[in-house]
PDB file of N, CA and C in Angstrom:
ATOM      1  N   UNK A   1     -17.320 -63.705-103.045  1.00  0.00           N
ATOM      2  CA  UNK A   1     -17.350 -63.917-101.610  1.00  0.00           C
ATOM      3  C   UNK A   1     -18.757 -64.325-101.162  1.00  0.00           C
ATOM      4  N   UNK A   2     -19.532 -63.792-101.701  1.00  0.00           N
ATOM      5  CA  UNK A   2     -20.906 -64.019-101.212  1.00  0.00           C
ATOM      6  C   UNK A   2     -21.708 -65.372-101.866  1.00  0.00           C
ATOM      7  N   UNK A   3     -21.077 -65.800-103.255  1.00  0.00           N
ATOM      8  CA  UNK A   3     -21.188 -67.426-103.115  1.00  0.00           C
ATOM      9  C   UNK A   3     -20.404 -68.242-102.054  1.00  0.00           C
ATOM     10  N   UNK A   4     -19.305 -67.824-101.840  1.00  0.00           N
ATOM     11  CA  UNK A   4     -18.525 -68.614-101.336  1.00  0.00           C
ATOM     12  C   UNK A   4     -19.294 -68.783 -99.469  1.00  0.00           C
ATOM     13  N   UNK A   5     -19.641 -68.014 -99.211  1.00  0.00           N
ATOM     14  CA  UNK A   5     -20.221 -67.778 -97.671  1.00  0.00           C
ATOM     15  C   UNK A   5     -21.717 -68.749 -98.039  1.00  0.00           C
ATOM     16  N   UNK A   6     -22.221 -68.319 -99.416  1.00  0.00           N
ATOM     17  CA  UNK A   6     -23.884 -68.894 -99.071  1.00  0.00           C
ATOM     18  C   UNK A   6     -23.658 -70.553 -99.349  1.00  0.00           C
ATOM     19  N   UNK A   7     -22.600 -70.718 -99.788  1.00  0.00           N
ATOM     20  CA  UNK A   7     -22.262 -72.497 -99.802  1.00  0.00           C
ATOM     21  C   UNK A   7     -21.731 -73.032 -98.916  1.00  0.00           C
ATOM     22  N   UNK A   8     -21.103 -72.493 -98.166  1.00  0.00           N
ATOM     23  CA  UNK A   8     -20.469 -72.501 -96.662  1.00  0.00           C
ATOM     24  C   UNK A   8     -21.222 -72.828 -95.253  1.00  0.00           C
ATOM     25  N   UNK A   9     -22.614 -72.373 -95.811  1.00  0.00           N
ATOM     26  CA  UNK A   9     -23.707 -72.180 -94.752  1.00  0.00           C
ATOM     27  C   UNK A   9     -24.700 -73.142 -95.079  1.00  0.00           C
ATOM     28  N   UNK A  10     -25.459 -74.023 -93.828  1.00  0.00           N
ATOM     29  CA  UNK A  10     -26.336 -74.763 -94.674  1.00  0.00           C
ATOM     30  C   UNK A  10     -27.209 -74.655 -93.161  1.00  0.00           C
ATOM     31  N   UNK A  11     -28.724 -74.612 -94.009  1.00  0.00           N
ATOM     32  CA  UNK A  11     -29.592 -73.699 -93.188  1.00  0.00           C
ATOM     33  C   UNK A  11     -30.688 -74.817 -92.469  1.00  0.00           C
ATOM     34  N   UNK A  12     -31.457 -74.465 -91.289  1.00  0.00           N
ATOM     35  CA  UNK A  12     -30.948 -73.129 -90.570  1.00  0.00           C
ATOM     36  C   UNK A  12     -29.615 -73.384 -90.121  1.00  0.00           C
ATOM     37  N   UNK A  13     -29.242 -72.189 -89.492  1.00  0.00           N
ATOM     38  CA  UNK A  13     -28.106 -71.678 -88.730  1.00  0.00           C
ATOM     39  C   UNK A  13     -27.806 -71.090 -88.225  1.00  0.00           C
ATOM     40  N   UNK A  14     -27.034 -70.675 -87.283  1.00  0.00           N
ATOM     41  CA  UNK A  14     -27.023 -69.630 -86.468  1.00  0.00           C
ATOM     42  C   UNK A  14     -25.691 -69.068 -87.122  1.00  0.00           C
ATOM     43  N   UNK A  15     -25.932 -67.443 -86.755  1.00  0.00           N
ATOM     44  CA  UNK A  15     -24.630 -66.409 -87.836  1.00  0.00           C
ATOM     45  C   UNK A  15     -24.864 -65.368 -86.671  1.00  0.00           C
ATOM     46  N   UNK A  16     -23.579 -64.812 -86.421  1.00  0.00           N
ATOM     47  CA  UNK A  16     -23.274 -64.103 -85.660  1.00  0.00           C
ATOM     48  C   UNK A  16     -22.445 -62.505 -86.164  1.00  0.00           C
ATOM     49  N   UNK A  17     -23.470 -61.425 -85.733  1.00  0.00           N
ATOM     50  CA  UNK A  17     -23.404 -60.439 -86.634  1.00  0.00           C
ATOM     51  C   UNK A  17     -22.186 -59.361 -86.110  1.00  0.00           C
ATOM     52  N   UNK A  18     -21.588 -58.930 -86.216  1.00  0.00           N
ATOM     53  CA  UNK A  18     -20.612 -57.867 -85.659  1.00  0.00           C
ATOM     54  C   UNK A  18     -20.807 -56.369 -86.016  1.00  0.00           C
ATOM     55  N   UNK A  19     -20.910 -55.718 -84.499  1.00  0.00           N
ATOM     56  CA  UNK A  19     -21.661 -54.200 -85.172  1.00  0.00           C
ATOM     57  C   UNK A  19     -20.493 -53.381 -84.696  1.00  0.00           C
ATOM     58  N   UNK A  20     -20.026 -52.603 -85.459  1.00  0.00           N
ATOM     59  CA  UNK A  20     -19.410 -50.813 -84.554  1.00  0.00           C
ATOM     60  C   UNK A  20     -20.288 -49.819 -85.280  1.00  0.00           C
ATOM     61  N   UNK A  21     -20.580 -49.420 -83.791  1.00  0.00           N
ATOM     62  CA  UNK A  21     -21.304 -47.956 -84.375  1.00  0.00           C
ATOM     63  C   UNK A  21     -20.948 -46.841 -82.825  1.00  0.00           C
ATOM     64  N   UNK A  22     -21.882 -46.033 -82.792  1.00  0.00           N
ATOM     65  CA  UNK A  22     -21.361 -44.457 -82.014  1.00  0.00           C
ATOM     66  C   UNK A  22     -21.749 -45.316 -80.178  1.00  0.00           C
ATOM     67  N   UNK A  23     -21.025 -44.905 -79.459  1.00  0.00           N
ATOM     68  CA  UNK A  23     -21.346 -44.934 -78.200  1.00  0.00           C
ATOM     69  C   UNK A  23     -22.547 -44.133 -77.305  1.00  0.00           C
ATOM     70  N   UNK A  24     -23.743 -44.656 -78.107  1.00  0.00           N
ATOM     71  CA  UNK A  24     -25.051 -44.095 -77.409  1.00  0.00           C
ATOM     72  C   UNK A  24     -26.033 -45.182 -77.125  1.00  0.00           C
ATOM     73  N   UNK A  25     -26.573 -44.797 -75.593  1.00  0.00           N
ATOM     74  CA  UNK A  25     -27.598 -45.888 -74.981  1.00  0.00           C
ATOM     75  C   UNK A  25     -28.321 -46.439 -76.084  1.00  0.00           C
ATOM     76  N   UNK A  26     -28.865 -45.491 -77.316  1.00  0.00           N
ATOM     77  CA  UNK A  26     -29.978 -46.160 -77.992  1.00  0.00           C
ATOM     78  C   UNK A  26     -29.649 -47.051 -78.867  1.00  0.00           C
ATOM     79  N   UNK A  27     -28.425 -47.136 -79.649  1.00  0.00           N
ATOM     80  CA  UNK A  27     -27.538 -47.969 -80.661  1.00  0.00           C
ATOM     81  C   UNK A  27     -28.497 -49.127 -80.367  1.00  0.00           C
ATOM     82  N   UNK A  28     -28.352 -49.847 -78.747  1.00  0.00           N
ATOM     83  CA  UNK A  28     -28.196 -51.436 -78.644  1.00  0.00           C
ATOM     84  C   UNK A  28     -29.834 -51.598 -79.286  1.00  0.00           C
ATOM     85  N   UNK A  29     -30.470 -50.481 -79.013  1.00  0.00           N
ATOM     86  CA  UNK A  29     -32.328 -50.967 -78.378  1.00  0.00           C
ATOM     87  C   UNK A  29     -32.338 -51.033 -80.338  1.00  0.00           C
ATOM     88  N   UNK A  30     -31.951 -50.322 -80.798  1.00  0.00           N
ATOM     89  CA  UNK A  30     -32.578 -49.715 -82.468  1.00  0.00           C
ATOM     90  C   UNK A  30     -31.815 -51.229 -83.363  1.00  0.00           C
ATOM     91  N   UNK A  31     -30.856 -51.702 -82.555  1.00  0.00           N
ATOM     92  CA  UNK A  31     -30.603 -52.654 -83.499  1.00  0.00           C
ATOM     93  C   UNK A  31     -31.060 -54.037 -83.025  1.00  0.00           C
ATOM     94  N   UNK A  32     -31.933 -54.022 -82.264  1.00  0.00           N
ATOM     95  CA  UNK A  32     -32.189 -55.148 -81.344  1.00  0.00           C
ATOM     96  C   UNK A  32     -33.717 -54.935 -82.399  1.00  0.00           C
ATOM     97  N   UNK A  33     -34.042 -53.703 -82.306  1.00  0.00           N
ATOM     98  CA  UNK A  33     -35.862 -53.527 -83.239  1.00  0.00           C
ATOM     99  C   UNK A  33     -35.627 -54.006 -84.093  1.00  0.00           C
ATOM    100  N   UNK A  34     -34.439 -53.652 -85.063  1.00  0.00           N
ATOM    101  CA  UNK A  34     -34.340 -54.069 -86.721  1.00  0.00           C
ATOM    102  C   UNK A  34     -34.410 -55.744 -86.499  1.00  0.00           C
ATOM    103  N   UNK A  35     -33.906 -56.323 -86.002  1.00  0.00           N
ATOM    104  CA  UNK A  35     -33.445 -57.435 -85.676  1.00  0.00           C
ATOM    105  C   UNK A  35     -34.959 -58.399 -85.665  1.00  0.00           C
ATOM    106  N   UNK A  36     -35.946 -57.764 -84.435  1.00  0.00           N
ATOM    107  CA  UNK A  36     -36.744 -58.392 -84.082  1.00  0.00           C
ATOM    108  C   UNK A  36     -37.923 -58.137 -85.596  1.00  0.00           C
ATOM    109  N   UNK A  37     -38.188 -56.724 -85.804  1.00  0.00           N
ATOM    110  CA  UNK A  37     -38.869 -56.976 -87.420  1.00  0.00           C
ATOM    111  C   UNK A  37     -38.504 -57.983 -88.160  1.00  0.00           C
ATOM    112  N   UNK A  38     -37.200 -58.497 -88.539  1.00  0.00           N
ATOM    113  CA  UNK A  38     -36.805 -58.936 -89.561  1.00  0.00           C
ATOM    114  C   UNK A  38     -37.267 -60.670 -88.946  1.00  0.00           C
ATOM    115  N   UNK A  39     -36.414 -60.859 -88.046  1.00  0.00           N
ATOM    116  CA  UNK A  39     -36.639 -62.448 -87.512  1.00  0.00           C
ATOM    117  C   UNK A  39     -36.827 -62.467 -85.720  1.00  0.00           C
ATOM    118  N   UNK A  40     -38.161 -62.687 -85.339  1.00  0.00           N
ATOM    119  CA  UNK A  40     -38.553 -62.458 -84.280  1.00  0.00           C
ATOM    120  C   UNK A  40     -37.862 -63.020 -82.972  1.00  0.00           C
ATOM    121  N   UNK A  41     -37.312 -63.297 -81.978  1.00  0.00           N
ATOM    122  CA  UNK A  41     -36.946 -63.818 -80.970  1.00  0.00           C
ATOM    123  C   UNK A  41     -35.817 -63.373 -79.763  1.00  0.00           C
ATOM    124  N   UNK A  42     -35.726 -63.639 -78.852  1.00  0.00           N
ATOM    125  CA  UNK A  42     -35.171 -63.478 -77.886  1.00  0.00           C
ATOM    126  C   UNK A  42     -33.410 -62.856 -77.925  1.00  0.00           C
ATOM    127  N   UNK A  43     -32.747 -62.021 -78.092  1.00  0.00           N
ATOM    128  CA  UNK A  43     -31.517 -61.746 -78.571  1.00  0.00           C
ATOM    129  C   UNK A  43     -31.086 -60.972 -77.033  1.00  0.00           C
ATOM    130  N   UNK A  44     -29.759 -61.782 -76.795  1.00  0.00           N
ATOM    131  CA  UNK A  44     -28.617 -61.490 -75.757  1.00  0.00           C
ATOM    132  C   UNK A  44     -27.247 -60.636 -76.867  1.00  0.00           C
ATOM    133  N   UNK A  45     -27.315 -59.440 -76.897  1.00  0.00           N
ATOM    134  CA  UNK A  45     -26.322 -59.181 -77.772  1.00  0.00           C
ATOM    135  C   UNK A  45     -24.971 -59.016 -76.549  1.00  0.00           C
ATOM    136  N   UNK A  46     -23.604 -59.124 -76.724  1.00  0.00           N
ATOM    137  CA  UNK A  46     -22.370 -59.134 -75.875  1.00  0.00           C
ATOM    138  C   UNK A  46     -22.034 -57.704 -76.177  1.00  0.00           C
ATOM    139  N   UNK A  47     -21.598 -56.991 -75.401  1.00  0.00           N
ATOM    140  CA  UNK A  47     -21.342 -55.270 -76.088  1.00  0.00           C
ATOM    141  C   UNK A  47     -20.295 -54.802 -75.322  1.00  0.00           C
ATOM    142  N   UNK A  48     -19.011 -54.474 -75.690  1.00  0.00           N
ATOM    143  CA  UNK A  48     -17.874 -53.739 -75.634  1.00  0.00           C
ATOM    144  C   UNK A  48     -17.716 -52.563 -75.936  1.00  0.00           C
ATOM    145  N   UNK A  49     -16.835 -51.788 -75.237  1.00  0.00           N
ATOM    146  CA  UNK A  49     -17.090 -50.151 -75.081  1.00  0.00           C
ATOM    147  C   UNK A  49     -15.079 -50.062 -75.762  1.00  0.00           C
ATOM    148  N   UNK A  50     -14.669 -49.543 -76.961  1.00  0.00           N
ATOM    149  CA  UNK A  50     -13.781 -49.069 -77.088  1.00  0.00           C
ATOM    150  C   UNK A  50     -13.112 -48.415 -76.023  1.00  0.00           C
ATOM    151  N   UNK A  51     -11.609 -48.319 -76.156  1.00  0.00           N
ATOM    152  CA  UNK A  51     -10.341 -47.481 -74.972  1.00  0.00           C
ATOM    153  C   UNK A  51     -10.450 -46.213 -74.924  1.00  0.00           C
ATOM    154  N   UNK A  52     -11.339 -45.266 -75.625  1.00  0.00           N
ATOM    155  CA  UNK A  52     -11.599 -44.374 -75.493  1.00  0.00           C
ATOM    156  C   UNK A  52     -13.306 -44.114 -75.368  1.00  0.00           C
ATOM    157  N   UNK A  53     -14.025 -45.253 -75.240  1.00  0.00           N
ATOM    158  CA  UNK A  53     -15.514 -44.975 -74.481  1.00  0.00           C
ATOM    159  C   UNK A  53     -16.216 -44.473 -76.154  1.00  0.00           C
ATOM    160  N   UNK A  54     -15.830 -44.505 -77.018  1.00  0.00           N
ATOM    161  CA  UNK A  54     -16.616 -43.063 -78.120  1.00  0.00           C
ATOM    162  C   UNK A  54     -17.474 -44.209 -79.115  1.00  0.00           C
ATOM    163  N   UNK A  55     -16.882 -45.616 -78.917  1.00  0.00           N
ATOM    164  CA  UNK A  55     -17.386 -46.471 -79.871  1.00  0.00           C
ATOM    165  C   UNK A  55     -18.277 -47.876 -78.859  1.00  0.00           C
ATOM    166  N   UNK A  56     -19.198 -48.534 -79.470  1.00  0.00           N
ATOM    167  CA  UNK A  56     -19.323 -49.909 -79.428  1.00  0.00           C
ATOM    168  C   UNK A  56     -19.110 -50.940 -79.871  1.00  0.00           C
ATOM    169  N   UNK A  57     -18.712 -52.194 -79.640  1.00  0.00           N
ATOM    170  CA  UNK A  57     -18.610 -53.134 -80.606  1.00  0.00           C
ATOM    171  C   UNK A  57     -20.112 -53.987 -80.099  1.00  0.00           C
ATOM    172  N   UNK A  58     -20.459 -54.317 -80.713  1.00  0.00           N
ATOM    173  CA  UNK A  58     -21.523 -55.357 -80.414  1.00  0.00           C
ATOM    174  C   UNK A  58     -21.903 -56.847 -81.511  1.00  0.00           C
ATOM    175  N   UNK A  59     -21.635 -57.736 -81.070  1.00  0.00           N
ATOM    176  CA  UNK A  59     -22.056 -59.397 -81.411  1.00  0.00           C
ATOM    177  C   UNK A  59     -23.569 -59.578 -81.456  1.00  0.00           C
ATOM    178  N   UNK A  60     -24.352 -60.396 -82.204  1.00  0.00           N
ATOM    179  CA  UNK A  60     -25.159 -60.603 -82.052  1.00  0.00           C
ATOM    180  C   UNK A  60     -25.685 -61.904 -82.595  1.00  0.00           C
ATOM    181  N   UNK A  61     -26.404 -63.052 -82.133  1.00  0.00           N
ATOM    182  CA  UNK A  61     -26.217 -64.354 -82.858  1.00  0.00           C
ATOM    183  C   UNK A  61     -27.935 -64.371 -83.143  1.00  0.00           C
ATOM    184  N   UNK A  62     -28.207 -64.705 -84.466  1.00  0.00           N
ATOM    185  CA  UNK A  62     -29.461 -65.182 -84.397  1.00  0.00           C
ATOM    186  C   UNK A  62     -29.429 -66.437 -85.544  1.00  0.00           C
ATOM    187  N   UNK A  63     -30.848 -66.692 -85.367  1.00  0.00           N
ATOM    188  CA  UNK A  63     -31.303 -68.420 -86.275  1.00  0.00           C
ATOM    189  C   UNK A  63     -31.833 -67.479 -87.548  1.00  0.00           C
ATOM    190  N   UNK A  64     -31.042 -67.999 -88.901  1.00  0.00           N
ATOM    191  CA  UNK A  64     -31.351 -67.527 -90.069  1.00  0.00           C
ATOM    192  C   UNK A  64     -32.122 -69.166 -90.822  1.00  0.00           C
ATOM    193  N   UNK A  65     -33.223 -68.659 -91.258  1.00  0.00           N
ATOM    194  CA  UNK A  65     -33.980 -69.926 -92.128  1.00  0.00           C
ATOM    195  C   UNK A  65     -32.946 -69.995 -93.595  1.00  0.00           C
ATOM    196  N   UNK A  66     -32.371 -68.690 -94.119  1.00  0.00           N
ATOM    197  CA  UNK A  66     -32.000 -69.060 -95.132  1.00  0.00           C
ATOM    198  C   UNK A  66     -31.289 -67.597 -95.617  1.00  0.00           C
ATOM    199  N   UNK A  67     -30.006 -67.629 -96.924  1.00  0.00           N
ATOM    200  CA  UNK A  67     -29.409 -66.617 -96.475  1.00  0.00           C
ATOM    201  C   UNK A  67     -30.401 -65.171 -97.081  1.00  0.00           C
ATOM    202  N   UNK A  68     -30.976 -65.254 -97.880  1.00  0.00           N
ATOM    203  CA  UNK A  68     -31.663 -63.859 -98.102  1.00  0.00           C
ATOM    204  C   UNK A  68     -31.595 -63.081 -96.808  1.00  0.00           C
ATOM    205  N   UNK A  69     -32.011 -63.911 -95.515  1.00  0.00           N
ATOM    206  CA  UNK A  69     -32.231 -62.993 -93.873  1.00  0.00           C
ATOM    207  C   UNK A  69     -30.892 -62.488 -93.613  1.00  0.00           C
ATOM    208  N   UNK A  70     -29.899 -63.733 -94.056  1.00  0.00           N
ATOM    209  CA  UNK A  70     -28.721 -62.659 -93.520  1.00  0.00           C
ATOM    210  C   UNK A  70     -28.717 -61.212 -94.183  1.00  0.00           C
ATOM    211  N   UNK A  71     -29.041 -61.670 -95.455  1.00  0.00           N
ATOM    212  CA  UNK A  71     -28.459 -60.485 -96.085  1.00  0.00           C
ATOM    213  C   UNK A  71     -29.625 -59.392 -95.999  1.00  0.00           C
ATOM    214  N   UNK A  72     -30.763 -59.484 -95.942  1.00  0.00           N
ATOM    215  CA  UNK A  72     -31.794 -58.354 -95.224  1.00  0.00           C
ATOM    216  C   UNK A  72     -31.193 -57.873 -94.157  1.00  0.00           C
ATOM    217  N   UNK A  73     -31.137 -58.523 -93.153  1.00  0.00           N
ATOM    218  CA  UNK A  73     -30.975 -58.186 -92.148  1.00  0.00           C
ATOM    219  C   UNK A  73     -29.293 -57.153 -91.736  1.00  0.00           C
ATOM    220  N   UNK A  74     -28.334 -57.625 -92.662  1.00  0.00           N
ATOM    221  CA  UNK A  74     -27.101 -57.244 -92.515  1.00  0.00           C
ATOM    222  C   UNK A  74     -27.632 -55.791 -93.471  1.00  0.00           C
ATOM    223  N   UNK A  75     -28.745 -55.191 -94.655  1.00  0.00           N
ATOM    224  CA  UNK A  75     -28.826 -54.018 -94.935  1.00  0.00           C
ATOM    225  C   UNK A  75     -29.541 -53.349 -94.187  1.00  0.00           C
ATOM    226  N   UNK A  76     -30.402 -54.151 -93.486  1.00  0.00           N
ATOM    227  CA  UNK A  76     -30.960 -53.352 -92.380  1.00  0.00           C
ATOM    228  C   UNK A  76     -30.371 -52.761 -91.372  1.00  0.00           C
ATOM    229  N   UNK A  77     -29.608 -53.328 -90.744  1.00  0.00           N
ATOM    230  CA  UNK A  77     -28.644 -52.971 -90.018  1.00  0.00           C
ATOM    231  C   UNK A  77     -27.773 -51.991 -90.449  1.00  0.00           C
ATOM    232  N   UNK A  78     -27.259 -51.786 -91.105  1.00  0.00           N
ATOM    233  CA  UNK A  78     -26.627 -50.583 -91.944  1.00  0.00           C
ATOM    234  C   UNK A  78     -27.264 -49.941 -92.068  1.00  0.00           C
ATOM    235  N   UNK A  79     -28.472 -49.629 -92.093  1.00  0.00           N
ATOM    236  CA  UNK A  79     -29.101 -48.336 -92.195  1.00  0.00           C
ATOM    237  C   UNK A  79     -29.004 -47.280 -90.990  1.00  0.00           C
ATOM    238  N   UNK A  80     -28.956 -47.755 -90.228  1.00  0.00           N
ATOM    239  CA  UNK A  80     -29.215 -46.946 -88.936  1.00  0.00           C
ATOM    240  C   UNK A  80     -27.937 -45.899 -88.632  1.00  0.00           C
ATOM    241  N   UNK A  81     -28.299 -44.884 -88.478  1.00  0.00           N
ATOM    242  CA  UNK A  81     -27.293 -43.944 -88.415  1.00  0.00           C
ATOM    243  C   UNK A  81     -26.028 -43.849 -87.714  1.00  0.00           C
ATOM    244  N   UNK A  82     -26.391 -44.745 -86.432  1.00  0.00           N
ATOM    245  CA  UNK A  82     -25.194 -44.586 -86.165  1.00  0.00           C
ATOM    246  C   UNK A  82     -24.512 -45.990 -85.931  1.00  0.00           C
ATOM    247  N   UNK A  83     -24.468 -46.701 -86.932  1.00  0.00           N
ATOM    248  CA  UNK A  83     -23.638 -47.658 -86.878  1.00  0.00           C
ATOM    249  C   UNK A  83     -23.005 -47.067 -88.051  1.00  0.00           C
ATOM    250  N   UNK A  84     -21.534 -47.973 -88.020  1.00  0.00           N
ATOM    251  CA  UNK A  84     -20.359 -47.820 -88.931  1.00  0.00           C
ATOM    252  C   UNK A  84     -20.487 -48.691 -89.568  1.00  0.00           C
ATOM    253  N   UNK A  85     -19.853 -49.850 -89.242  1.00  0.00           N
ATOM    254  CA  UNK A  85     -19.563 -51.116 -89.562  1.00  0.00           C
ATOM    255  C   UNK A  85     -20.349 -52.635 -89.202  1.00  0.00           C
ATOM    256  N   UNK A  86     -20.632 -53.284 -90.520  1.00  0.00           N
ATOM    257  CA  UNK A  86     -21.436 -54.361 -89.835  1.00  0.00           C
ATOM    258  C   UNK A  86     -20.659 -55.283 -90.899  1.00  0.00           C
ATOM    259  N   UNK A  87     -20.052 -56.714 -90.167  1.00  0.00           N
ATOM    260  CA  UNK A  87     -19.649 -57.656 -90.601  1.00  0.00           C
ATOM    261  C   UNK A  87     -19.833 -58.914 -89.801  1.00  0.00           C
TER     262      UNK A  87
END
């Protein structure tokens, strides 16, 4: 899969990240930091509140030079405690 995506992609590009993690104010700010360490610039993330309020979904689009960033950036993102899911 992960040849198949890095041949798929031809750089730069913009890739758009998909987060669920816990329904707390700080989620958006901590993944907006990882984000800006990794590749610096301006990020509008879109953020949806699950039918029961307990989750977030959050989008996020940034300019990747090449895929190593996705893939930094997609373990970085996983680190943070309270995200679940990042695809």
């Amino acid at each position: 899969m992960k040849k198949n995506l890095q041949e798929m992609l031809k750089f730069p590009c913009y890739f758009t990240y998909k987060i669920i993690g816990l329904s707390r104010p700080e989620l958006v700010d901590q993944i907006i930091k990882v984000i800006q360490l990794c590749i610096p610039g301006d990020y509008i993330p879109q953020i949806r509140s699950s039918n029961k309020g307990n989750y977030l979904s959050i989008s996020i689009t940034i300019c990747a030079k090449n895929f190593s960033q996705i893939e930094k950036l997609y373990n970085e993102i996983s680190k943070i405690s309270m995200v679940r899911m990042v695809f």
